[in-house]
PDB file of N, CA and C in Angstrom:
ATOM      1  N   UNK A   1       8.544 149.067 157.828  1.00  0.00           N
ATOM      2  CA  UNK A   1       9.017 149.044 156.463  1.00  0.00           C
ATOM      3  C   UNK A   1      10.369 149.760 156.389  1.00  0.00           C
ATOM      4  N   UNK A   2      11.599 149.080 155.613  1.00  0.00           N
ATOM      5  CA  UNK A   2      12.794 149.808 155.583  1.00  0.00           C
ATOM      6  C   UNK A   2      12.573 150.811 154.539  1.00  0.00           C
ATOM      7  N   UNK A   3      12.895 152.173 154.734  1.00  0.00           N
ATOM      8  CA  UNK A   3      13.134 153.110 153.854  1.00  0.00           C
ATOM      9  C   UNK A   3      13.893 152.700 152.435  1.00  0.00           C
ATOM     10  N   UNK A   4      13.901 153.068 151.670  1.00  0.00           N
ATOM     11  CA  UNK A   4      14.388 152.834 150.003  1.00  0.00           C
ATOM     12  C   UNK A   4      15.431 154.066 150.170  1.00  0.00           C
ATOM     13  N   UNK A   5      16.590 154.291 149.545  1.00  0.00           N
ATOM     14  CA  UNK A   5      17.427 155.361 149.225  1.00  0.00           C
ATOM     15  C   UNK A   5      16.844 156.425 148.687  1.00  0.00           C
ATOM     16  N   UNK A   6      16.052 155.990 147.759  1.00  0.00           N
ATOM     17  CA  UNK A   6      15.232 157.464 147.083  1.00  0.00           C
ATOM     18  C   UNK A   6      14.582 157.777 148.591  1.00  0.00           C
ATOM     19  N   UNK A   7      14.080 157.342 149.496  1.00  0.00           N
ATOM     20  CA  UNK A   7      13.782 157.735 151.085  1.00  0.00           C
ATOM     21  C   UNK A   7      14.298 158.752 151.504  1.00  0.00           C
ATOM     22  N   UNK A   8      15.802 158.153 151.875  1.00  0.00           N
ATOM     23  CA  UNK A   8      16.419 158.415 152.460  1.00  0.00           C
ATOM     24  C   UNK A   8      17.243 160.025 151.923  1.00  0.00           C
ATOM     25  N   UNK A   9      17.783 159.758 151.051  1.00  0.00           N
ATOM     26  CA  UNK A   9      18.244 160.880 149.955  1.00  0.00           C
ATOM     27  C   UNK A   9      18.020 161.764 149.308  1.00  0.00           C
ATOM     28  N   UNK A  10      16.764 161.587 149.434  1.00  0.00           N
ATOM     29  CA  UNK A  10      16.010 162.533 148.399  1.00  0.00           C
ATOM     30  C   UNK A  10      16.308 161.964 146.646  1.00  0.00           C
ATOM     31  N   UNK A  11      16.130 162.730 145.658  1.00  0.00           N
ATOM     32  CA  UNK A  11      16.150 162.330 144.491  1.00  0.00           C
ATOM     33  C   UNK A  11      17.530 162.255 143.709  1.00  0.00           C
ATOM     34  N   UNK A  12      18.703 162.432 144.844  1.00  0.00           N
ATOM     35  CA  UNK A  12      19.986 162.547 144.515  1.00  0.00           C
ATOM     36  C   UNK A  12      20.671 161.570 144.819  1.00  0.00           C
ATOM     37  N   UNK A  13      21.622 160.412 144.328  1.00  0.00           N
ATOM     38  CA  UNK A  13      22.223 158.743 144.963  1.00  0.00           C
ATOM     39  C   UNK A  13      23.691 159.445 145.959  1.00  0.00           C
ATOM     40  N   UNK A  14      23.960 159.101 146.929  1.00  0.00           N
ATOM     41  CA  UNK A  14      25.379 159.604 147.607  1.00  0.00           C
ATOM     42  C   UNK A  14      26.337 159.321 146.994  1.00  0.00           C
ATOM     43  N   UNK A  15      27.263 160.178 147.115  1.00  0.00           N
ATOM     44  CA  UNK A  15      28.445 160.277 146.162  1.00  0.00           C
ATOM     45  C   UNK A  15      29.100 158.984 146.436  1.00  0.00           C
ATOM     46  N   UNK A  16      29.679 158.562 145.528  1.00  0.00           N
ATOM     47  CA  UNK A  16      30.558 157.574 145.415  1.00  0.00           C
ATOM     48  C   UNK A  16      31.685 157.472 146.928  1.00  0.00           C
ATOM     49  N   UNK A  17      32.406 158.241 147.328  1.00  0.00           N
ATOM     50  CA  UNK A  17      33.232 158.261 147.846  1.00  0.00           C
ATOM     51  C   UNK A  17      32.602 158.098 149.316  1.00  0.00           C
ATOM     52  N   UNK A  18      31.514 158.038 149.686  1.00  0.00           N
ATOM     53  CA  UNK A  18      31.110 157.654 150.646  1.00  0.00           C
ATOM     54  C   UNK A  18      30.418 156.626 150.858  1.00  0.00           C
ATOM     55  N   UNK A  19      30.564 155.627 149.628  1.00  0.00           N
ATOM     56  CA  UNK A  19      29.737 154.373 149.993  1.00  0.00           C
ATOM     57  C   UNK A  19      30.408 153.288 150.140  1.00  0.00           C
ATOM     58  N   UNK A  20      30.190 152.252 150.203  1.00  0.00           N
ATOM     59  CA  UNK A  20      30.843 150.297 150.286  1.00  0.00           C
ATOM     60  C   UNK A  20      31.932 150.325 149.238  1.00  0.00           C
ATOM     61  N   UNK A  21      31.461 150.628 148.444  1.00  0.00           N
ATOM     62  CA  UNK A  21      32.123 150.143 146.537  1.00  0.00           C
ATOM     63  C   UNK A  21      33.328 151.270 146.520  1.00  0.00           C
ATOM     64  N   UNK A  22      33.342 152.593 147.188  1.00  0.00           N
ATOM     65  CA  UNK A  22      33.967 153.765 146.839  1.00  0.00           C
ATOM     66  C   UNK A  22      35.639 153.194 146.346  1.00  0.00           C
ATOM     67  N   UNK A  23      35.963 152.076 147.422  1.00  0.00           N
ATOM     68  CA  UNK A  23      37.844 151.719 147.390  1.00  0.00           C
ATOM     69  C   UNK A  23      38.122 150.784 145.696  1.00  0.00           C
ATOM     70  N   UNK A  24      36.631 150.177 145.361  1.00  0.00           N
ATOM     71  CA  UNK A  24      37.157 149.656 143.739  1.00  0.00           C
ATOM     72  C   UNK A  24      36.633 150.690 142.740  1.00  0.00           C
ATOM     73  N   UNK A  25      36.107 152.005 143.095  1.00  0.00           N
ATOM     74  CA  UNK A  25      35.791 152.759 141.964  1.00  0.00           C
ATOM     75  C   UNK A  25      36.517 153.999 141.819  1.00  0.00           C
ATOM     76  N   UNK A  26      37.488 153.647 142.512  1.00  0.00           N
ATOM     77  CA  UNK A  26      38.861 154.910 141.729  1.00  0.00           C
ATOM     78  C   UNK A  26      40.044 154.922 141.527  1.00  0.00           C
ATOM     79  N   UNK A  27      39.698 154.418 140.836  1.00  0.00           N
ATOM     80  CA  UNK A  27      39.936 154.396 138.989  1.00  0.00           C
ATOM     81  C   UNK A  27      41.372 153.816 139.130  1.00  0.00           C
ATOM     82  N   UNK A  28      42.628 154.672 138.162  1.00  0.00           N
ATOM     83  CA  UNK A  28      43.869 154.097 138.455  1.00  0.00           C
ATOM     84  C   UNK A  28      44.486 154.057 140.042  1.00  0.00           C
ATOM     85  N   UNK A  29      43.866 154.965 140.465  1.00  0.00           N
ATOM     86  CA  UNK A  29      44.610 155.137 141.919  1.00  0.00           C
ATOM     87  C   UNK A  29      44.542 153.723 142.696  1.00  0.00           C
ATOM     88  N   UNK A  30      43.062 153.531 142.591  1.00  0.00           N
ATOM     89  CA  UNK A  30      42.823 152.121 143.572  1.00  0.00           C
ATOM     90  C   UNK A  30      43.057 150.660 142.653  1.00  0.00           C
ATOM     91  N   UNK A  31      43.672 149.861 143.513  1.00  0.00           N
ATOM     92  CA  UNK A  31      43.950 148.253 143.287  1.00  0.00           C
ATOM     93  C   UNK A  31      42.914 147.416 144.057  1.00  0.00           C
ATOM     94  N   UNK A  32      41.779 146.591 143.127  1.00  0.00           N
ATOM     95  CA  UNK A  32      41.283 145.599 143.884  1.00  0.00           C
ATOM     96  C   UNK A  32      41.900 145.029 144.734  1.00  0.00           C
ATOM     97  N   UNK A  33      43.108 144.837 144.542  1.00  0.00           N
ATOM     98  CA  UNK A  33      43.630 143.663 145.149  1.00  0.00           C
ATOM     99  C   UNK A  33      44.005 144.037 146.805  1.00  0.00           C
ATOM    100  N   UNK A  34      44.232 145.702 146.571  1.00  0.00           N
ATOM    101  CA  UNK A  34      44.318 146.179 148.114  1.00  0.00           C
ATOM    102  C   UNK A  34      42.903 146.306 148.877  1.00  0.00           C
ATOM    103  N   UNK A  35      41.845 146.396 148.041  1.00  0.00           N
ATOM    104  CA  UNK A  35      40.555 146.819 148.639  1.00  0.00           C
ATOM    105  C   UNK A  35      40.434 145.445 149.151  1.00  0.00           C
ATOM    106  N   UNK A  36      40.740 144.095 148.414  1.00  0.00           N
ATOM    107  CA  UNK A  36      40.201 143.197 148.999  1.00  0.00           C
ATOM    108  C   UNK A  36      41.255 142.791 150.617  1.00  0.00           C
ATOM    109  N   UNK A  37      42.190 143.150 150.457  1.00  0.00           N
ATOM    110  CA  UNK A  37      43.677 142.832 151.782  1.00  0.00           C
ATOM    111  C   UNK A  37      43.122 143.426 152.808  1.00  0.00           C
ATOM    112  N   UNK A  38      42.425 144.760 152.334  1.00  0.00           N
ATOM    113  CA  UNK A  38      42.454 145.686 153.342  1.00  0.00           C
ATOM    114  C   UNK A  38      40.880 144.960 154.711  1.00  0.00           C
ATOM    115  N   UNK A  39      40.425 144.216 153.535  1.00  0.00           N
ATOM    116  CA  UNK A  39      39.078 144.017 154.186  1.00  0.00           C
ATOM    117  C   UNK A  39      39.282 142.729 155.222  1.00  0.00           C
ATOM    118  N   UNK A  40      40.150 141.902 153.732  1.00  0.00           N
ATOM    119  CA  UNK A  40      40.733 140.575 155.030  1.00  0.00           C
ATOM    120  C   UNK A  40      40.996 141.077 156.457  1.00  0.00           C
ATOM    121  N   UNK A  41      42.470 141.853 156.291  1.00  0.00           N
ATOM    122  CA  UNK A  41      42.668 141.910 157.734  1.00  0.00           C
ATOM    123  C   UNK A  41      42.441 142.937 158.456  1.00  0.00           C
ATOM    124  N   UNK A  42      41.760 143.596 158.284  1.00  0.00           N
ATOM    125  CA  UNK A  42      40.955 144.578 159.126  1.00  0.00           C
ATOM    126  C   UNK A  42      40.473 143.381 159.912  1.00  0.00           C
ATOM    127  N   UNK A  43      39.732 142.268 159.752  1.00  0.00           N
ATOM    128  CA  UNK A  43      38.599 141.804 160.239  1.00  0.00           C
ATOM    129  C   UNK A  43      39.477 140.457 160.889  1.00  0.00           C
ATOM    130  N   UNK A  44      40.873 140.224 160.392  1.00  0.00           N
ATOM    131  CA  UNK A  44      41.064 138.768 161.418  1.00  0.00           C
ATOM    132  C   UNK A  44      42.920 139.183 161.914  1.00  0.00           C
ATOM    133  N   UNK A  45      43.708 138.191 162.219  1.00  0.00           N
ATOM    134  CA  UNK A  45      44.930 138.641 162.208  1.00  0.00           C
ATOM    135  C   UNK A  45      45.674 139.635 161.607  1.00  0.00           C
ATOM    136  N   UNK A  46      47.071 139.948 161.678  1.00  0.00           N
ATOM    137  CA  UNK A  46      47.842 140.768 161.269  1.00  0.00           C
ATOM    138  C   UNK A  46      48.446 140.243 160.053  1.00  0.00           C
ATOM    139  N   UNK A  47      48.953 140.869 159.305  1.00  0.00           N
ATOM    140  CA  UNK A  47      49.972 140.027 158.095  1.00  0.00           C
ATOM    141  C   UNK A  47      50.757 139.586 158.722  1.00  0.00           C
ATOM    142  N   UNK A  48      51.815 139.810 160.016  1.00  0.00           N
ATOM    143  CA  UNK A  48      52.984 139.216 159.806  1.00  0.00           C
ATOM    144  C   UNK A  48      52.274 137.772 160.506  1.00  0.00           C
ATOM    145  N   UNK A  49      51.794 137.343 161.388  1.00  0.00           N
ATOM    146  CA  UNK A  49      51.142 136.571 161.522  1.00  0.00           C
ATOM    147  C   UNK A  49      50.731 135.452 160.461  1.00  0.00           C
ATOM    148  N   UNK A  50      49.816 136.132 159.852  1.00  0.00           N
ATOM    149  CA  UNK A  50      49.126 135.139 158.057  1.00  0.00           C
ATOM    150  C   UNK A  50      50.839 134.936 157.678  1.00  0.00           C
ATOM    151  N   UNK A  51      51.943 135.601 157.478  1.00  0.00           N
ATOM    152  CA  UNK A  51      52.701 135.027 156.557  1.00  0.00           C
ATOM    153  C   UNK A  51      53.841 134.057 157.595  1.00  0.00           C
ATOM    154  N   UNK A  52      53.691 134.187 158.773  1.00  0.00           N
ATOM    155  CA  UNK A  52      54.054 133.109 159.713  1.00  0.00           C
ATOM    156  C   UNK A  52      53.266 131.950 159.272  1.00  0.00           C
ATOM    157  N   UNK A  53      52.320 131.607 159.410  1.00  0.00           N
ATOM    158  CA  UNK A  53      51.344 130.835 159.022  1.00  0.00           C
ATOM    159  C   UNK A  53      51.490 130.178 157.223  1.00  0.00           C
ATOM    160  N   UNK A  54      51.545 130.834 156.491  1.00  0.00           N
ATOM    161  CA  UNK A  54      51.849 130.935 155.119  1.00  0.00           C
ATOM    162  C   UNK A  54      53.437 130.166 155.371  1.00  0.00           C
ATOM    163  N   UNK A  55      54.508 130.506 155.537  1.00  0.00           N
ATOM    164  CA  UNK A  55      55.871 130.149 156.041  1.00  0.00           C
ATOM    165  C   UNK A  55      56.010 128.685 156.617  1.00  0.00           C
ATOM    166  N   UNK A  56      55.140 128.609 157.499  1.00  0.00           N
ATOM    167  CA  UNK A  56      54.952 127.364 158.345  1.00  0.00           C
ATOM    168  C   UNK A  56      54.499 126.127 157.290  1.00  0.00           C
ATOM    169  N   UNK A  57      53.476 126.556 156.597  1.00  0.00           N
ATOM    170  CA  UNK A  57      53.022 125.727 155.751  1.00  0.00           C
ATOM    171  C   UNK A  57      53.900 124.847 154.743  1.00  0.00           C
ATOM    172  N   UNK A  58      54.537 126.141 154.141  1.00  0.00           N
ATOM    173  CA  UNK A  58      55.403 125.922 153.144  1.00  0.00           C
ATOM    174  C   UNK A  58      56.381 125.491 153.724  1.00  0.00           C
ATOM    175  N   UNK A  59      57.140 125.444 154.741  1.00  0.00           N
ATOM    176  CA  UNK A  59      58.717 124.679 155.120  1.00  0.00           C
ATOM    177  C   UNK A  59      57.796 123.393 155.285  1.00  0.00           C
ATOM    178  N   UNK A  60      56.875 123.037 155.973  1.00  0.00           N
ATOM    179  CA  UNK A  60      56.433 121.585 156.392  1.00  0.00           C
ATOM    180  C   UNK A  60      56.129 120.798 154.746  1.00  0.00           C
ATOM    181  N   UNK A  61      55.314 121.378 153.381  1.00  0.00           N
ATOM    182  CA  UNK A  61      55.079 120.802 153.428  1.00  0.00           C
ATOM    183  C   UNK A  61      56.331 120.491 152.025  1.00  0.00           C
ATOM    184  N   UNK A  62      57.266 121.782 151.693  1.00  0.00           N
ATOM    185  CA  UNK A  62      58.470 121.097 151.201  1.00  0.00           C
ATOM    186  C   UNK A  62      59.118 120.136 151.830  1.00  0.00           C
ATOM    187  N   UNK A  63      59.353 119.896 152.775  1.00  0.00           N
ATOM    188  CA  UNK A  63      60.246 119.288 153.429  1.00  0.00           C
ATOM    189  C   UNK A  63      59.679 117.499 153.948  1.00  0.00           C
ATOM    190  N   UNK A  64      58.702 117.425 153.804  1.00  0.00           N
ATOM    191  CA  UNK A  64      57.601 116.191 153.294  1.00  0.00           C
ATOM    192  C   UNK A  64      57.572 116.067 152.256  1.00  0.00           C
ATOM    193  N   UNK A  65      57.521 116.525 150.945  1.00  0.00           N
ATOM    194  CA  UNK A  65      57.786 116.232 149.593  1.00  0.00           C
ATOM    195  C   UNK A  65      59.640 116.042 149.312  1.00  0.00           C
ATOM    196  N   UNK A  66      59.888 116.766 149.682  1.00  0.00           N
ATOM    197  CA  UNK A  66      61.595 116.642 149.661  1.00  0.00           C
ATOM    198  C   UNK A  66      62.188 115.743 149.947  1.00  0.00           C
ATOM    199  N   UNK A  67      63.356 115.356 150.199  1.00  0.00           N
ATOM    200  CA  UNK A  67      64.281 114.244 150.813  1.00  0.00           C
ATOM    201  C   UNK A  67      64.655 114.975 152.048  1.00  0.00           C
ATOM    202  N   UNK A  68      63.897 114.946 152.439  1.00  0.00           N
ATOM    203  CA  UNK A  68      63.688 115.671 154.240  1.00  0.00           C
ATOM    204  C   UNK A  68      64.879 116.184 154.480  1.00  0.00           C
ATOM    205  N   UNK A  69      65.400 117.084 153.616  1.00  0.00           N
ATOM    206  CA  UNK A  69      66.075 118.279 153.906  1.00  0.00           C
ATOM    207  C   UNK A  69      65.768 119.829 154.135  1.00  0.00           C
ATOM    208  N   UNK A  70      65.523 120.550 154.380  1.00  0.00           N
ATOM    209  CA  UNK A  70      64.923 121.885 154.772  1.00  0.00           C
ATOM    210  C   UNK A  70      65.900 123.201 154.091  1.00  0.00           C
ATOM    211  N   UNK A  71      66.726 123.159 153.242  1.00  0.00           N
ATOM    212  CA  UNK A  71      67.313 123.553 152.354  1.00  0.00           C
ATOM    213  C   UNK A  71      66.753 124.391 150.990  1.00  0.00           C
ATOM    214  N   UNK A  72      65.930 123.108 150.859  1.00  0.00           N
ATOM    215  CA  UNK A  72      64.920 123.799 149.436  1.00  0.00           C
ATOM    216  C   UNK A  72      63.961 124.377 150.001  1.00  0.00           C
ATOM    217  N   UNK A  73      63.173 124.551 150.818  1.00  0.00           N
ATOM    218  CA  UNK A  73      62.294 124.996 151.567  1.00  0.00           C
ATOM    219  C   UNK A  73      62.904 126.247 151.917  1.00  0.00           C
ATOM    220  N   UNK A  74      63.668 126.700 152.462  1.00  0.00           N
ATOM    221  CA  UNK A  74      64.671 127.755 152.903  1.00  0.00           C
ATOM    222  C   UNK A  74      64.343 128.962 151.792  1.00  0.00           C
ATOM    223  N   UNK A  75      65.337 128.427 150.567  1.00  0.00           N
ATOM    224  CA  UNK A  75      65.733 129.230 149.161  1.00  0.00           C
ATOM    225  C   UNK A  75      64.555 129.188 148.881  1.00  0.00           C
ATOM    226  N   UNK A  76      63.219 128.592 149.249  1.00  0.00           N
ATOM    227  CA  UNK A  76      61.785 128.588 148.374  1.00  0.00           C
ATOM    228  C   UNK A  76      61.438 129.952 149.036  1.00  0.00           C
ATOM    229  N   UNK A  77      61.319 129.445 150.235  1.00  0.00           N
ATOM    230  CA  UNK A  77      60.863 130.602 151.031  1.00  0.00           C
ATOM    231  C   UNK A  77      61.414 132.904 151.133  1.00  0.00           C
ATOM    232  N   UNK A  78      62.915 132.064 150.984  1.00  0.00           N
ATOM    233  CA  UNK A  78      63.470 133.647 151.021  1.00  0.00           C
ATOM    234  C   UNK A  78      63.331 134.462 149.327  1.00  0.00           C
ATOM    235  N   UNK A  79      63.084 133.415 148.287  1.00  0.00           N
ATOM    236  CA  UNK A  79      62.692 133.866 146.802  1.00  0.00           C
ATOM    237  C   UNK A  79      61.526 134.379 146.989  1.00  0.00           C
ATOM    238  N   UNK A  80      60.544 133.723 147.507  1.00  0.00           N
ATOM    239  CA  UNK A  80      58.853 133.885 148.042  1.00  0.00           C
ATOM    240  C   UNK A  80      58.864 135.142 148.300  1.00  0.00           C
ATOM    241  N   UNK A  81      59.975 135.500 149.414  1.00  0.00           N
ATOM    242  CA  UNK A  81      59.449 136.734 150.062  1.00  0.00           C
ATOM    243  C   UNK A  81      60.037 137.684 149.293  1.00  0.00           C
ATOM    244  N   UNK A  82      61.073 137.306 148.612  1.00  0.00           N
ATOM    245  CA  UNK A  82      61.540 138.862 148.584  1.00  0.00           C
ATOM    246  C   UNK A  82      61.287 139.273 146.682  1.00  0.00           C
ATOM    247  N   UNK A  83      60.548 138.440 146.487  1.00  0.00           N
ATOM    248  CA  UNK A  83      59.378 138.715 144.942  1.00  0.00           C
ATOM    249  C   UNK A  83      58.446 139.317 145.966  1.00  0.00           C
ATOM    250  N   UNK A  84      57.552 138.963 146.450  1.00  0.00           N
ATOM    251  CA  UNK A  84      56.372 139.604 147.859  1.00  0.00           C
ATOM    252  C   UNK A  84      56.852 141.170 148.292  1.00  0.00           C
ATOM    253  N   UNK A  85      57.860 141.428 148.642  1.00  0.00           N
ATOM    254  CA  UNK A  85      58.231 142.468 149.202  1.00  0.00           C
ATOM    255  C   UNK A  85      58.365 143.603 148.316  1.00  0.00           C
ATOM    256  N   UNK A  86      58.338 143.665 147.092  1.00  0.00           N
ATOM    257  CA  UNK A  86      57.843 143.959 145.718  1.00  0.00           C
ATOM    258  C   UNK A  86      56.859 144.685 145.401  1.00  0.00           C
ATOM    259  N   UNK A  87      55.739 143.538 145.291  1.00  0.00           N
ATOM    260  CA  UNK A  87      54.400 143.025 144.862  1.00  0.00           C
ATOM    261  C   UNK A  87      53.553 143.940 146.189  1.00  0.00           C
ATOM    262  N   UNK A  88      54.196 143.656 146.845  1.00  0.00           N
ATOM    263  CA  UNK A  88      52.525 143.561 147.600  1.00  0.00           C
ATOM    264  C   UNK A  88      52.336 145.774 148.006  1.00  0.00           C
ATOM    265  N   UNK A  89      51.249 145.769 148.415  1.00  0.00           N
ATOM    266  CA  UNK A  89      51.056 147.351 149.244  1.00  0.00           C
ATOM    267  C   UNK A  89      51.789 147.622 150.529  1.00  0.00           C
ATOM    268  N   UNK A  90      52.324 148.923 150.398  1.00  0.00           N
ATOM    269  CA  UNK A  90      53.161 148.752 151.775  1.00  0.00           C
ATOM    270  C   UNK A  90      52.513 148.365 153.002  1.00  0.00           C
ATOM    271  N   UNK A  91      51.685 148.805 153.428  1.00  0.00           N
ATOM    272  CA  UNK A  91      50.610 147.743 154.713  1.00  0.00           C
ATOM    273  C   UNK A  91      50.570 146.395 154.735  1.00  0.00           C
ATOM    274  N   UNK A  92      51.306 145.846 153.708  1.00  0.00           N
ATOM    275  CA  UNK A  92      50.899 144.363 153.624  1.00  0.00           C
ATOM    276  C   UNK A  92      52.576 143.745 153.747  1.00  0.00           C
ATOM    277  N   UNK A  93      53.578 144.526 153.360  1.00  0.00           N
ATOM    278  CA  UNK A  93      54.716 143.944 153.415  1.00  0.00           C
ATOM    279  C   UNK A  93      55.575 143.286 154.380  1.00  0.00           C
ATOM    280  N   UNK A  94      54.964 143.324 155.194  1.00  0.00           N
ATOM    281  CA  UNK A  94      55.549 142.925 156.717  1.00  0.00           C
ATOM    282  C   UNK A  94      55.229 141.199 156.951  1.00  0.00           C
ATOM    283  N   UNK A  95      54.450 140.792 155.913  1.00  0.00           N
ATOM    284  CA  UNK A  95      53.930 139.719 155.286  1.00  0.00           C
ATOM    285  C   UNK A  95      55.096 138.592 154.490  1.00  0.00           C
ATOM    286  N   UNK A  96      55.474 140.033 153.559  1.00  0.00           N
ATOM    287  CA  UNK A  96      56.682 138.994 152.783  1.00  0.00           C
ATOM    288  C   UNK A  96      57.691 139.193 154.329  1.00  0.00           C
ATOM    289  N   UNK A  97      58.462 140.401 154.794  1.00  0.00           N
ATOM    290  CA  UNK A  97      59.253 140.228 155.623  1.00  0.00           C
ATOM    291  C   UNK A  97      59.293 138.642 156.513  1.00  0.00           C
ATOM    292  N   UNK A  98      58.070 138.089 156.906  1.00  0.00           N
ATOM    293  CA  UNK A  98      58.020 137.368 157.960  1.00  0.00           C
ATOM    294  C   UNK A  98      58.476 136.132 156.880  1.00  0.00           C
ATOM    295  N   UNK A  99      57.820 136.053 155.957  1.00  0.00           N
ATOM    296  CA  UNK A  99      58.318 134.825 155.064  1.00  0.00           C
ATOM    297  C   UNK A  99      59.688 134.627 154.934  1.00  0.00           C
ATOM    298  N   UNK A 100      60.489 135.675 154.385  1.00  0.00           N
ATOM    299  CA  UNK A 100      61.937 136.184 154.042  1.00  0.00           C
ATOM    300  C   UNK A 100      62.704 135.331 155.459  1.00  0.00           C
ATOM    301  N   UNK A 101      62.105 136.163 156.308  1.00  0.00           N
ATOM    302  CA  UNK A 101      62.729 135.624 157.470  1.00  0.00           C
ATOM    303  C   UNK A 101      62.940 133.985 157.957  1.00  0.00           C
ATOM    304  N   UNK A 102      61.720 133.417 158.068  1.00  0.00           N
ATOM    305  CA  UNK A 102      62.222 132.302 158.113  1.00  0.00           C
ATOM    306  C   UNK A 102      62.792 131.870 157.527  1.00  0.00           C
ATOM    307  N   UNK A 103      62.766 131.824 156.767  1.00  0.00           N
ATOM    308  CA  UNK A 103      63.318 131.288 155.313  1.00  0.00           C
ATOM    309  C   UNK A 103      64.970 131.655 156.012  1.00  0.00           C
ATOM    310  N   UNK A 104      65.427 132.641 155.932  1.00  0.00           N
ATOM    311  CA  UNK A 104      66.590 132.997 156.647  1.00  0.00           C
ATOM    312  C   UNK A 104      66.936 132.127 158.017  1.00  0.00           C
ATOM    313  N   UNK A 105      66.114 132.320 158.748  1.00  0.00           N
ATOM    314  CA  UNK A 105      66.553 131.183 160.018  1.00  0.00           C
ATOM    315  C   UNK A 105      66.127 129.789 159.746  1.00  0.00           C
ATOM    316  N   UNK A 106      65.576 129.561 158.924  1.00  0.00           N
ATOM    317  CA  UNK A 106      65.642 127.421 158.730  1.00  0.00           C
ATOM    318  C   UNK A 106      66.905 127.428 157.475  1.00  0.00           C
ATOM    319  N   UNK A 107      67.042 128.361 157.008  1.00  0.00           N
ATOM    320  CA  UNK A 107      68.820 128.270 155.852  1.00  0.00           C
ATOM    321  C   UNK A 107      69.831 128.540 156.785  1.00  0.00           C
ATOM    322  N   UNK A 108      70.135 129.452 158.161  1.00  0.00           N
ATOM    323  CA  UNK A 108      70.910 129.067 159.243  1.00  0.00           C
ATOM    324  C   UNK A 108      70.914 127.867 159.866  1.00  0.00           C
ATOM    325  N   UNK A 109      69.526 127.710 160.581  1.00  0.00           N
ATOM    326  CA  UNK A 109      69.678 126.216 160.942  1.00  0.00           C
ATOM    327  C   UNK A 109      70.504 125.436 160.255  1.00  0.00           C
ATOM    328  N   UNK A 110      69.931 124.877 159.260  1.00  0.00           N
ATOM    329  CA  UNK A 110      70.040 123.747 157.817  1.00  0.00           C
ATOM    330  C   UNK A 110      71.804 124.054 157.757  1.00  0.00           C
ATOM    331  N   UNK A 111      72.380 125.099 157.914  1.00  0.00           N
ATOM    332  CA  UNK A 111      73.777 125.702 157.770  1.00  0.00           C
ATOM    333  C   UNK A 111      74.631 124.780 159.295  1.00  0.00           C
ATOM    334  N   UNK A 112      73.885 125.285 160.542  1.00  0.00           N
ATOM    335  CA  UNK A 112      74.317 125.083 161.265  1.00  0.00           C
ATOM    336  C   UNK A 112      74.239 123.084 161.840  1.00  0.00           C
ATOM    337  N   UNK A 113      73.221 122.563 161.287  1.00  0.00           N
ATOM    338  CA  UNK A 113      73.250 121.218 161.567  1.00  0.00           C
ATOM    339  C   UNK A 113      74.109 120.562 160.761  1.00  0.00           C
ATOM    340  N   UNK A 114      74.038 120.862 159.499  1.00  0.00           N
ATOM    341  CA  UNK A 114      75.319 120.408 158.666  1.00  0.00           C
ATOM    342  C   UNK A 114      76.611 120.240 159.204  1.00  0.00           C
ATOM    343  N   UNK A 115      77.435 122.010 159.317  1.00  0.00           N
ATOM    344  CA  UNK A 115      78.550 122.287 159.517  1.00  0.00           C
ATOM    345  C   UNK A 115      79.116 122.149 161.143  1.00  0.00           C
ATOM    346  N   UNK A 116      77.956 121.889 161.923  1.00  0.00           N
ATOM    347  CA  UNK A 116      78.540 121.562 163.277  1.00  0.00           C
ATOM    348  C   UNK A 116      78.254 120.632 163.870  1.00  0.00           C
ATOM    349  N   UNK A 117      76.330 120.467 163.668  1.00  0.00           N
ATOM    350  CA  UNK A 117      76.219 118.865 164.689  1.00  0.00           C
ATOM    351  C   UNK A 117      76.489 118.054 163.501  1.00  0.00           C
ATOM    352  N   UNK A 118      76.410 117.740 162.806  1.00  0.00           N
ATOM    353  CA  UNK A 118      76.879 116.572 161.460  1.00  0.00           C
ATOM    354  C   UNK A 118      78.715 116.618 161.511  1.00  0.00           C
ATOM    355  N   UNK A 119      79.221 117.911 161.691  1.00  0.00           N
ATOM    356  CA  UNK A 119      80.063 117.792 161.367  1.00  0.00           C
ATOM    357  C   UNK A 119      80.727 117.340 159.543  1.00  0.00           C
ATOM    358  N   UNK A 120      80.474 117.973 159.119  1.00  0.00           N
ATOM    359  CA  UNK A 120      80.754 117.637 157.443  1.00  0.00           C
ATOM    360  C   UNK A 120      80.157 118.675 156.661  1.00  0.00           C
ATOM    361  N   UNK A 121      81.198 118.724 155.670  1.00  0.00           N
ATOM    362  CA  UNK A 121      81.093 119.700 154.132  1.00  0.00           C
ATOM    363  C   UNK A 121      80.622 118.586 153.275  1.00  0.00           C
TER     364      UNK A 121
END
């Protein structure tokens, strides 16, 4: 038979700060939104990774909706991140960084196929 908490504890419940729930029950300090990040990736990849992934998504699937230019995808992406870089908890920002970034090297590219292998303004 599993023990019951009143078992285990005696007639007293353990303090808050040592249980499951403790990271959404304080108060202004804590943000669901970090308790829930924190749990994601504890348990699978890194952020900069997820926002590689996140990044990847988004240039492919602007650029399939687009007039298969990689331009708007670019400026989507480096707005993305650097609202993200903002927003998010510092543990998590390395997330927007990776977004920002591409976004930065497919707006070089997109710069550089234009102005050199195309040749044309």
């Amino acid at each position: 038979m599993t023990p019951t908490l009143m078992q285990i504890y005696g007639s007293t419940a353990p303090p808050l700060n040592e249980s499951a729930v403790s990271c959404f029950a304080q108060g202004t300090e804590g943000t669901m939104s970090q308790c829930v990040l924190d749990g994601v990736f504890s348990a699978g990849p890194s952020p900069a990774l997820i926002g590689l992934g996140i990044g990847g998504v988004m240039v492919s699937s602007f650029y399939i909706a687009g007039d298969q230019s990689v331009v708007v995808p670019a400026v989507m992406l480096i707005l993305f991140g650097g609202i993200l870089i903002g927003m998010l908890p510092p543990q998590f920002v390395g997330l927007a960084y990776s977004l920002t970034a591409i976004g930065v090297a497919v707006a070089v590219f997109s710069m550089w196929t234009r102005f050199t292998a195309a040749g044309g303004f």
